[in-house]
Protein backbone atom coordinates (compact mmCIF):
# COMPACT_ATOMS: atom_id res chain seq x y z
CA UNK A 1 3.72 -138.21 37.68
CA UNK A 2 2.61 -141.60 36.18
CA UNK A 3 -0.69 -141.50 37.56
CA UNK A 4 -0.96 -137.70 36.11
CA UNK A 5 0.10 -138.65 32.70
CA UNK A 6 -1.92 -142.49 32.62
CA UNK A 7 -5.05 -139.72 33.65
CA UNK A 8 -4.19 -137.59 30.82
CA UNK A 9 -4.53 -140.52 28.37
CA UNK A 10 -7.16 -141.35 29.23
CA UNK A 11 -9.05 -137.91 29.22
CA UNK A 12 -7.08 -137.66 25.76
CA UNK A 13 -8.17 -140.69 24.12
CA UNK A 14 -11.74 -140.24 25.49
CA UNK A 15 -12.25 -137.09 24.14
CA UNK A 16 -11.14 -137.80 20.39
CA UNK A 17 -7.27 -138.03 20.60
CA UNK A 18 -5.35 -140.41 18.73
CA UNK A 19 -1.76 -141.98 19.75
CA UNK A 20 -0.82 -144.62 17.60
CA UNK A 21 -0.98 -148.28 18.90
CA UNK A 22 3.24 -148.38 19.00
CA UNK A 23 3.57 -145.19 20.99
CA UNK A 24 3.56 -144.22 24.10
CA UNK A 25 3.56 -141.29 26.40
CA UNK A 26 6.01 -141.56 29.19
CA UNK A 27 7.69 -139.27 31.68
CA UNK A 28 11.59 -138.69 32.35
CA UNK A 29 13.63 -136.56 34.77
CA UNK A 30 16.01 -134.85 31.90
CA UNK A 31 13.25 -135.34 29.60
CA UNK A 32 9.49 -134.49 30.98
CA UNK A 33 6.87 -135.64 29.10
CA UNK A 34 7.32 -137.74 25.82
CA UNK A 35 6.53 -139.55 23.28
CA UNK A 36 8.34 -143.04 22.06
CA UNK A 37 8.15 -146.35 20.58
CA UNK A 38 7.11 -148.74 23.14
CA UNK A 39 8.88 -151.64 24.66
CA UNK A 40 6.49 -153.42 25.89
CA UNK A 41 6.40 -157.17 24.54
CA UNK A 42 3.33 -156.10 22.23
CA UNK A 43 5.67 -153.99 20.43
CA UNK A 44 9.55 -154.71 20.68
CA UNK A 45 8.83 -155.90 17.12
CA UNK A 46 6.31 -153.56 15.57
CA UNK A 47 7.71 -151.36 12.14
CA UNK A 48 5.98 -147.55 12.36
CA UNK A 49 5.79 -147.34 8.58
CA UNK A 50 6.67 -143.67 7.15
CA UNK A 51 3.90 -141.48 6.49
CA UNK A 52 1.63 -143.22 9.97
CA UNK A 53 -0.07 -140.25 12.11
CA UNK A 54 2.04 -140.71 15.68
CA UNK A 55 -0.07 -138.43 17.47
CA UNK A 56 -3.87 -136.56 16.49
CA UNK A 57 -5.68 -133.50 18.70
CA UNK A 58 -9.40 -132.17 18.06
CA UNK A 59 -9.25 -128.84 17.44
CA UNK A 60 -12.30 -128.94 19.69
CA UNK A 61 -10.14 -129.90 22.70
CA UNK A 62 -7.46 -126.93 22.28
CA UNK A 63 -7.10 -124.14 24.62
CA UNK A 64 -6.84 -120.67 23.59
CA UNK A 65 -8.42 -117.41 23.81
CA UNK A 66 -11.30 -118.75 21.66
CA UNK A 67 -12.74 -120.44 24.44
CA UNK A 68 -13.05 -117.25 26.77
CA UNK A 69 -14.52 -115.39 24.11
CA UNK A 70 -16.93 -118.26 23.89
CA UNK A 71 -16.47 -119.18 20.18
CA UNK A 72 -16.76 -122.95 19.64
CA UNK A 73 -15.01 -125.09 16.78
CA UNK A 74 -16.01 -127.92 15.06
CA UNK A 75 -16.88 -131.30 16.85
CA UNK A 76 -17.08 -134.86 14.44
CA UNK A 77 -19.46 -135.93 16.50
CA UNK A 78 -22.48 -134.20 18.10
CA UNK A 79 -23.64 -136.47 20.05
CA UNK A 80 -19.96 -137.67 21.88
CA UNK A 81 -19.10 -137.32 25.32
CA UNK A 82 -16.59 -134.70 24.67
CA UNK A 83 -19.17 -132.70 23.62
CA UNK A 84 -21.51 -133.17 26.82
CA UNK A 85 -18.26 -132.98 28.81
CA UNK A 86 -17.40 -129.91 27.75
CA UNK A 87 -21.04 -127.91 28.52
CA UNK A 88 -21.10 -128.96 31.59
CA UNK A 89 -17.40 -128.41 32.92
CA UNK A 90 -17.47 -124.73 31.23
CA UNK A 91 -20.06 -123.14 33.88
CA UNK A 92 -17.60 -119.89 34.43
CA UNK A 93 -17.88 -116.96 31.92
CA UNK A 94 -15.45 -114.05 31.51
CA UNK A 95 -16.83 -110.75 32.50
CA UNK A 96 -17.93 -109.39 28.86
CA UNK A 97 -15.50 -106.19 29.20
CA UNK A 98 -12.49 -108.39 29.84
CA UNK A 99 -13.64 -110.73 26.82
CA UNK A 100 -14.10 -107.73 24.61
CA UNK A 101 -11.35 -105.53 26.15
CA UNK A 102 -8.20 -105.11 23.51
CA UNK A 103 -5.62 -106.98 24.68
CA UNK A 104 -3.30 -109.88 22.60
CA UNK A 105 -5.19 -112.99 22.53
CA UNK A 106 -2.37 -114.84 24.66
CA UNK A 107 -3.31 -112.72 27.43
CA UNK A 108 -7.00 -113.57 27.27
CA UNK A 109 -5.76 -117.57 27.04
CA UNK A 110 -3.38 -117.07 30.17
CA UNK A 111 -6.69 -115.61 32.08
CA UNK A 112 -8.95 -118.65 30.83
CA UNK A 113 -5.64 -121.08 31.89
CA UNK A 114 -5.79 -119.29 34.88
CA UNK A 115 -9.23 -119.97 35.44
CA UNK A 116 -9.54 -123.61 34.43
CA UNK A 117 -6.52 -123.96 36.79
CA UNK A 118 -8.52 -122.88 39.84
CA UNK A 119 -11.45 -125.04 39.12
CA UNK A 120 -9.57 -128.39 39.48
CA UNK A 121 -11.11 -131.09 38.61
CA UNK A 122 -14.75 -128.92 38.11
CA UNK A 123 -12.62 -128.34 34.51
CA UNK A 124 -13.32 -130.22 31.18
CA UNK A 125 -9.36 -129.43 30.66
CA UNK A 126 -8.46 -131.06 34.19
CA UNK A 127 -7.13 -134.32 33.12
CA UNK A 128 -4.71 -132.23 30.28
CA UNK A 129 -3.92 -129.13 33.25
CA UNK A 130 -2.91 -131.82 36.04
CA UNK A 131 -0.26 -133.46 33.49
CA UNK A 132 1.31 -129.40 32.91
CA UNK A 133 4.30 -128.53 34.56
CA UNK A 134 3.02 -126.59 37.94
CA UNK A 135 3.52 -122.75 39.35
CA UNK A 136 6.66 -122.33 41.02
CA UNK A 137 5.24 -119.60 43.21
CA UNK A 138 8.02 -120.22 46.04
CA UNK A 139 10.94 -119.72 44.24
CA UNK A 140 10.28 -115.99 43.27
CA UNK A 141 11.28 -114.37 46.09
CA UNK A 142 13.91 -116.80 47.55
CA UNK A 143 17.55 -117.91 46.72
CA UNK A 144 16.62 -121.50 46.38
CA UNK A 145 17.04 -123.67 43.34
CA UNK A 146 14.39 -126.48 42.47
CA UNK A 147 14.48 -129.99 42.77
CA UNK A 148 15.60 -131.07 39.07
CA UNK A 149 12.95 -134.37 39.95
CA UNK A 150 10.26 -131.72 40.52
CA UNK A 151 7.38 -131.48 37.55
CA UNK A 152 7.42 -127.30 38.40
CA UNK A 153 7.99 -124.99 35.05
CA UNK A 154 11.46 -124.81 34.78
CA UNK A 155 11.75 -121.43 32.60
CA UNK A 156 13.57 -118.56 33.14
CA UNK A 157 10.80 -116.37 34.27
CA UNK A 158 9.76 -119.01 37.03
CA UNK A 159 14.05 -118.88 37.99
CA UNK A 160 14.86 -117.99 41.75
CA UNK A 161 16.98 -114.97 42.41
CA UNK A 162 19.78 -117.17 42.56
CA UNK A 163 19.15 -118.70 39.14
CA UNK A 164 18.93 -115.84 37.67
CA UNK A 165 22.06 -114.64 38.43
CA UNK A 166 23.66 -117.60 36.68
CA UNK A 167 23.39 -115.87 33.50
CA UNK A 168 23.77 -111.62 34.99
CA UNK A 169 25.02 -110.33 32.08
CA UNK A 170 24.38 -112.10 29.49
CA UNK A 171 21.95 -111.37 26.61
CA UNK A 172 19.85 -113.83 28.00
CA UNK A 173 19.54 -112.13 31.02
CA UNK A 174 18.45 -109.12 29.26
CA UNK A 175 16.03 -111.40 27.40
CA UNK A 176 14.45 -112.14 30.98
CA UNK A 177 13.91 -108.80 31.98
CA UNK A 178 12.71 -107.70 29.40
CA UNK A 179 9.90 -110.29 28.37
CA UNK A 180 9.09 -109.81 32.32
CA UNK A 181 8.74 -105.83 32.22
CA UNK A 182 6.17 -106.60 29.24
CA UNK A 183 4.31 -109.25 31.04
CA UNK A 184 3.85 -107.22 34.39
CA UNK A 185 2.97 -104.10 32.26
CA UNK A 186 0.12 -105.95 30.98
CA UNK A 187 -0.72 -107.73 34.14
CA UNK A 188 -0.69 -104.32 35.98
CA UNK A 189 -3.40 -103.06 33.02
CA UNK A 190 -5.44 -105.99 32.98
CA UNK A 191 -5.64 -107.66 36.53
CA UNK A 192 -7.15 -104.79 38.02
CA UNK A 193 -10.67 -105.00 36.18
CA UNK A 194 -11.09 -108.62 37.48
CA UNK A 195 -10.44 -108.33 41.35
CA UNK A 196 -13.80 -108.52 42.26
CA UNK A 197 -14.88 -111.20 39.57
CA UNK A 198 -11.89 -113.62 40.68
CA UNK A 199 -12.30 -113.14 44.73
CA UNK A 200 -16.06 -113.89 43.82
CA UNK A 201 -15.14 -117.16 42.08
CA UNK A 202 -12.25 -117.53 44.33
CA UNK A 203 -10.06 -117.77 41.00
CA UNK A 204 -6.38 -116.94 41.77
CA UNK A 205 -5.39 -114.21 39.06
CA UNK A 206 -2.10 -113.24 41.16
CA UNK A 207 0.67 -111.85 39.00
CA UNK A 208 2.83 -115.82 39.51
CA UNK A 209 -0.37 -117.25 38.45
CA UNK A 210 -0.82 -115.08 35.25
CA UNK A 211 3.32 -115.78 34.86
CA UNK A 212 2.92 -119.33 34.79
CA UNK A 213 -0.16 -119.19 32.23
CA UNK A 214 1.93 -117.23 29.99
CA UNK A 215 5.05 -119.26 29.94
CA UNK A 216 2.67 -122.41 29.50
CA UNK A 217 1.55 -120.92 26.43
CA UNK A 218 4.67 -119.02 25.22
CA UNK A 219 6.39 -122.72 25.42
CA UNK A 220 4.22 -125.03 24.24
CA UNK A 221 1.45 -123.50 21.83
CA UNK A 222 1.27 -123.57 18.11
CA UNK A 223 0.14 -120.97 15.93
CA UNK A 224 -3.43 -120.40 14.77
CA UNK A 225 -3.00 -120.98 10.96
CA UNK A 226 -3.80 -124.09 11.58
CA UNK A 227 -6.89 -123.25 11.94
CA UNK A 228 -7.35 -122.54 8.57
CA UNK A 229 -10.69 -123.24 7.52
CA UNK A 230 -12.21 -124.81 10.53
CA UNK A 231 -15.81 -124.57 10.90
CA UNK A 232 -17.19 -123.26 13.76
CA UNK A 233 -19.46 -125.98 15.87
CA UNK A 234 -22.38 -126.02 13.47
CA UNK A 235 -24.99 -126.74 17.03
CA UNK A 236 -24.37 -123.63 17.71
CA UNK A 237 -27.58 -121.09 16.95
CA UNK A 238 -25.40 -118.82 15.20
CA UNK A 239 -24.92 -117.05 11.94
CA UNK A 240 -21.60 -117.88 11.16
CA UNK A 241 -21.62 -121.86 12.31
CA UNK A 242 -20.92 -122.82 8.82
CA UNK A 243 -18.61 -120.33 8.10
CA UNK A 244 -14.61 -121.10 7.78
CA UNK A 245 -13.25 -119.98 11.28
CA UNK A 246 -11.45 -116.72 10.47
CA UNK A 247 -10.80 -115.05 14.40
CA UNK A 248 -7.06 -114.50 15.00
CA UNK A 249 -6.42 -116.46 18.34
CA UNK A 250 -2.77 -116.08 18.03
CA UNK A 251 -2.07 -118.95 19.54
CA UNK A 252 -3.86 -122.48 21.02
CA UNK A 253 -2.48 -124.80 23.56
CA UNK A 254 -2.74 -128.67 21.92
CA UNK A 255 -3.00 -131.08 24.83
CA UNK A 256 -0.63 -134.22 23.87
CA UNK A 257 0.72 -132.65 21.02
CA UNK A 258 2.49 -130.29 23.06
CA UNK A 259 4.15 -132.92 25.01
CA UNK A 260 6.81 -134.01 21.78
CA UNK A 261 10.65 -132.95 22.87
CA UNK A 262 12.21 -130.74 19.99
CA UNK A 263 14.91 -131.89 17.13
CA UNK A 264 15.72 -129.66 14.79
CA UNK A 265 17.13 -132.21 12.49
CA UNK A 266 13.65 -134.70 12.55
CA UNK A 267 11.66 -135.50 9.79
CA UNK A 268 8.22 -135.40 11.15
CA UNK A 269 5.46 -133.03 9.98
CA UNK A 270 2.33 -131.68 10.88
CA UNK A 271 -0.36 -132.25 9.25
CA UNK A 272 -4.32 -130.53 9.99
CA UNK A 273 -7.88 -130.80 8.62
CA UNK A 274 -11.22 -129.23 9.81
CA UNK A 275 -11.35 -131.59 12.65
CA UNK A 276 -7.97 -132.31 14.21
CA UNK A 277 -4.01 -131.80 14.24
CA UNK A 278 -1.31 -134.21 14.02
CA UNK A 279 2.74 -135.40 13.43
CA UNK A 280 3.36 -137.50 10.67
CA UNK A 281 5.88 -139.88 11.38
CA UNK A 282 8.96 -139.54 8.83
CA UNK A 283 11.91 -140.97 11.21
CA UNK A 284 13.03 -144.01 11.33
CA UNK A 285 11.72 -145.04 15.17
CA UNK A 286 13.21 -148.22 16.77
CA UNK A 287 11.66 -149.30 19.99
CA UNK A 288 12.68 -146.84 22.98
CA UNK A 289 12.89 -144.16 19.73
CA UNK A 290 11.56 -141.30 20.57
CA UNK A 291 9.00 -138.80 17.95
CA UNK A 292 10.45 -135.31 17.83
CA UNK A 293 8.62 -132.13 17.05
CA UNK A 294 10.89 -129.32 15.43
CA UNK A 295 10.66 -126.15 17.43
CA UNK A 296 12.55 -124.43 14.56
CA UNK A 297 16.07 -123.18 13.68
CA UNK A 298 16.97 -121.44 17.19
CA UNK A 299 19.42 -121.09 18.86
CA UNK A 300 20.71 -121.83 22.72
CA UNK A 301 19.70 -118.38 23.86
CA UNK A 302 16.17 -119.02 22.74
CA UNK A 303 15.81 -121.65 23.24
CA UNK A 304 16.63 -121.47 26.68
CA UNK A 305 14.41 -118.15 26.85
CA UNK A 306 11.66 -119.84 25.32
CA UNK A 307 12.05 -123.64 26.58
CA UNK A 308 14.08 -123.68 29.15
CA UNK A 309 16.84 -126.31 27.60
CA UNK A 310 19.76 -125.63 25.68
CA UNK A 311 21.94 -128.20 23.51
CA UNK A 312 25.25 -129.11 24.03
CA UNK A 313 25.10 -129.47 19.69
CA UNK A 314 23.33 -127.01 17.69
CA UNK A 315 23.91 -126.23 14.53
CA UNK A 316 22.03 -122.77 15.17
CA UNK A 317 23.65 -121.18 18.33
CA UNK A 318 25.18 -118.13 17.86
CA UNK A 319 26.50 -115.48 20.21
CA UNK A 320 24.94 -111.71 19.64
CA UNK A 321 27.39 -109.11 19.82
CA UNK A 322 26.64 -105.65 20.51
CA UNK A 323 28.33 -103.31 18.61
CA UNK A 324 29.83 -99.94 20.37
CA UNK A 325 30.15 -96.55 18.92
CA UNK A 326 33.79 -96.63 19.02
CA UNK A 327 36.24 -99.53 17.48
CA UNK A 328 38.53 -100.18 20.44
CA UNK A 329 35.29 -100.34 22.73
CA UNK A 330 34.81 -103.23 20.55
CA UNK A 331 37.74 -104.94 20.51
CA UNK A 332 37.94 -104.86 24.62
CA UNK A 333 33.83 -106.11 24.63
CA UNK A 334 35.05 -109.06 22.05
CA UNK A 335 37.76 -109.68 24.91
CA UNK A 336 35.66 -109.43 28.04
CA UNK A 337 32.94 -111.59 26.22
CA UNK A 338 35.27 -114.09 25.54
CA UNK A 339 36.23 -114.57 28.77
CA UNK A 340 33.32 -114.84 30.49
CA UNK A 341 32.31 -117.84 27.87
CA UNK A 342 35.82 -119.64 28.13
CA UNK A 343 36.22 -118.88 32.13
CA UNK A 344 39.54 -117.30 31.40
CA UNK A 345 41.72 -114.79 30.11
CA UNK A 346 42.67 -114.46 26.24
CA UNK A 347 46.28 -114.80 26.29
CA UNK A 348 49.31 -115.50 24.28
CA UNK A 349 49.30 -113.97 20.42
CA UNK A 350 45.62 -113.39 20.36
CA UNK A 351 45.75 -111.26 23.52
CA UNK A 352 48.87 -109.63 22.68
CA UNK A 353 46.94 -108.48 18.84
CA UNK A 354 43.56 -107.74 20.96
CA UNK A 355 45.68 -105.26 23.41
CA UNK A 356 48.07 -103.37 20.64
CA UNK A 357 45.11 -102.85 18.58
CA UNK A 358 43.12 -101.44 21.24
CA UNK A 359 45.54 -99.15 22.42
CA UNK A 360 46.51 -98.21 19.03
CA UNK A 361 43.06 -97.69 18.23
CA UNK A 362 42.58 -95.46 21.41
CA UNK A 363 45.96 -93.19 20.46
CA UNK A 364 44.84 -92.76 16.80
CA UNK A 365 41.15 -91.50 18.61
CA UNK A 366 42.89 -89.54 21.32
CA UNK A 367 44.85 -87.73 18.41
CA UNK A 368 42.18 -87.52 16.04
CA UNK A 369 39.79 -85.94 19.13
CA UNK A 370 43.00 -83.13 19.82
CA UNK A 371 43.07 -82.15 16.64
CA UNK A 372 39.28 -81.18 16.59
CA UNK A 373 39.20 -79.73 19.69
CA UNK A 374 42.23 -77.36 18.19
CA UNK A 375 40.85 -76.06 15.34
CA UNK A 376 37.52 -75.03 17.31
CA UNK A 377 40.14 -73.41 19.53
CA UNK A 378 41.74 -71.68 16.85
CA UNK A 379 42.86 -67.91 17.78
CA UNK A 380 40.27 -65.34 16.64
CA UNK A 381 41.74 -61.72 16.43
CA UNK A 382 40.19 -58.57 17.68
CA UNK A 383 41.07 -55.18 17.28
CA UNK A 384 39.03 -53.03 19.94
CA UNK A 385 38.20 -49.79 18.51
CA UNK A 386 40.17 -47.04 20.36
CA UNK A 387 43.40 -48.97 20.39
CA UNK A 388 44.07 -50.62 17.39
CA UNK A 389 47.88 -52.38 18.98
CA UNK A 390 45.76 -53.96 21.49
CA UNK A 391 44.94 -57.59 20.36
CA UNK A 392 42.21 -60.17 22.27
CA UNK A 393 43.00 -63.68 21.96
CA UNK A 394 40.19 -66.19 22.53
């Protein structure tokens, strides 16, 4: 994994990324990919003063649906070797009705990922793709769990069988199944217009393929605001070059920026102009610090869902309860949820309120269902016409 991430730098910094001088990237097991304070001798005494840019990506580098519709952004320079870098690597086109069919842009991106991912190192995005985490095609179909040293994607949707039944039951599991049945639905719509274009370019589109592009960009994009009036690449012989980019592409994949762990207590801000994106540093960062990115105010559940990590502490985490139609259903959900999160049965006083009240609660309904049932019930009297003693009771 060193040798994949020392690449990445240097396909990062070559191409117009910035990481400031104290920083570097570095890879561990619990943590992947991140970004501290070095301790090399150079910089055991270096100060990161607040307000310093820790980390800066082109826009012209991201990855995103813009580049399979073909629309360029913005390069400083002209004339660099990002730019000649990226006409040459980007010698496979879209078919035009998959570019123009309506779809969300994500899916479009997880195609193009898809694509760049087949084409190896022939990719201007290869140094940035080999540093991702990779498929976990194997595990689908199998009981087995991964090897925690492993750099596969490590999200729900890439789980085994046997993972996955870790959390049967839970919301979260629902969450899974869900997002899934959405995913294939679109996969199912989508993948079968592009058989013959992806065995002719021997692209793998396979449904784990398309899986894996889609949790790459559901976990580490950022939004396309930021895009806010970014021109597009003025060499371009169009009419619009020197317009403000206004195409929604929902979202774009930053390479290094993408990399920061989350904290939802740091400091650090983003900051972006026509040209690039980067975190401000507002911590305080002592050598073997690391610089956070805030993923936002979630909690375990979606984090998990969405990142595939949950904290031991956070402030955020909450535990959605579904509410039933009838009061003591309830009360014994409240009691069967709490033991399967405490691994054993409420007892004692608690118990003993949780069990009168639900039986109460299930007398007062019983009663309350008798009585209705009785007055539809009520005795309706009939005289029939030639014998008026004769009474019908229904």
């Amino acid at each position: 994994m060193e040798t994949r991430l020392a690449r990445f730098v240097d396909w990062f910094k070559s191409n117009g990324g910035y990481i400031h001088p104290s920083l570097e990237l570095k890879h561990a097991e619990q943590r992947g990919v991140h970004l501290i304070h070095s301790t090399s001798n150079d910089n055991k005494t270096s100060k990161i003063d607040p307000g310093a840019i820790a980390i800066s990506c082109p826009h012209s580098i991201t990855l995103s649906a813009l580049n399979a519709r073909g629309i360029p952004l913005a390069v400083r320079d002209p004339t660099s070797r990002m730019k000649k870098a990226q006409s040459s690597a980007m010698t496979i086109s879209l078919p035009q009705e998959i570019r123009n069919a309506p779809m969300r842009p994500q899916c479009l991106a997880a195609i193009y990922l898809c694509t760049q991912f087949s084409l190896g190192n022939d990719s201007f995005w290869a140094g940035y793709i080999d540093s991702l985490p990779e498929p976990v095609d194997s595990l689908d179909e199998s009981n087995e769990v991964r090897d925690e040293a492993s750099n596969t994607l490590d999200l729900p949707l890439s789980w085994s069988e046997n993972e996955k039944s870790w959390v049967e039951g839970s919301p979260l599991s629902k969450g899974i199944k869900d997002l899934e049945a959405i995913w294939k639905a679109e996969y199912d719509v989508l993948f079968p217009r592009l058989t013959d274009w992806s065995e002719e370019h021997d692209i793998d589109l396979s449904w784990n393929r398309f899986k894996w592009a889609l949790s790459i960009l559901s976990s580490r994009a950022f939004p396309s605001w930021l895009l806010r009036g970014v021109p597009l690449n003025p060499t371009q012989p169009t009419s619009a070059s020197l317009q403000p980019f206004t195409y929604d592409a929902d979202v774009l994949l930053y390479p290094g920026i993408d990399a920061l762990n989350h904290s939802s207590t740091t400091r650090n801000y983003w900051i972006s102009n026509e040209y690039s994106f980067s975190i401000v540093i507002e911590d305080e960062v002592k050598p073997g610090g690391e610089i956070f990115n805030s993923y936002g105010g979630k909690n375990n559940g979606q984090l998990l869902l969405s990142y595939g990590f949950a904290l031991q502490e956070n402030e955020f985490d909450a535990f959605p309860l579904k509410m039933p139609a009838r009061e003591y259903e309830f009360l014994e959900y409240f009691e069967e949820s709490a033991e399967r999160i405490y691994g054993e049965e409420t007892s004692g006083e608690a118990s003993g309120e949780l069990e009168s009240s639900g039986k109460a609660l299930k007398q007062r309904e019983a009663s309350e269902m008798a009585e209705q049932e009785s007055s539809k019930r009520e005795p309706l009297r009939i005289r029939e016409a030639n014998d008026p003693s004769n009474t019908t009771f229904y």
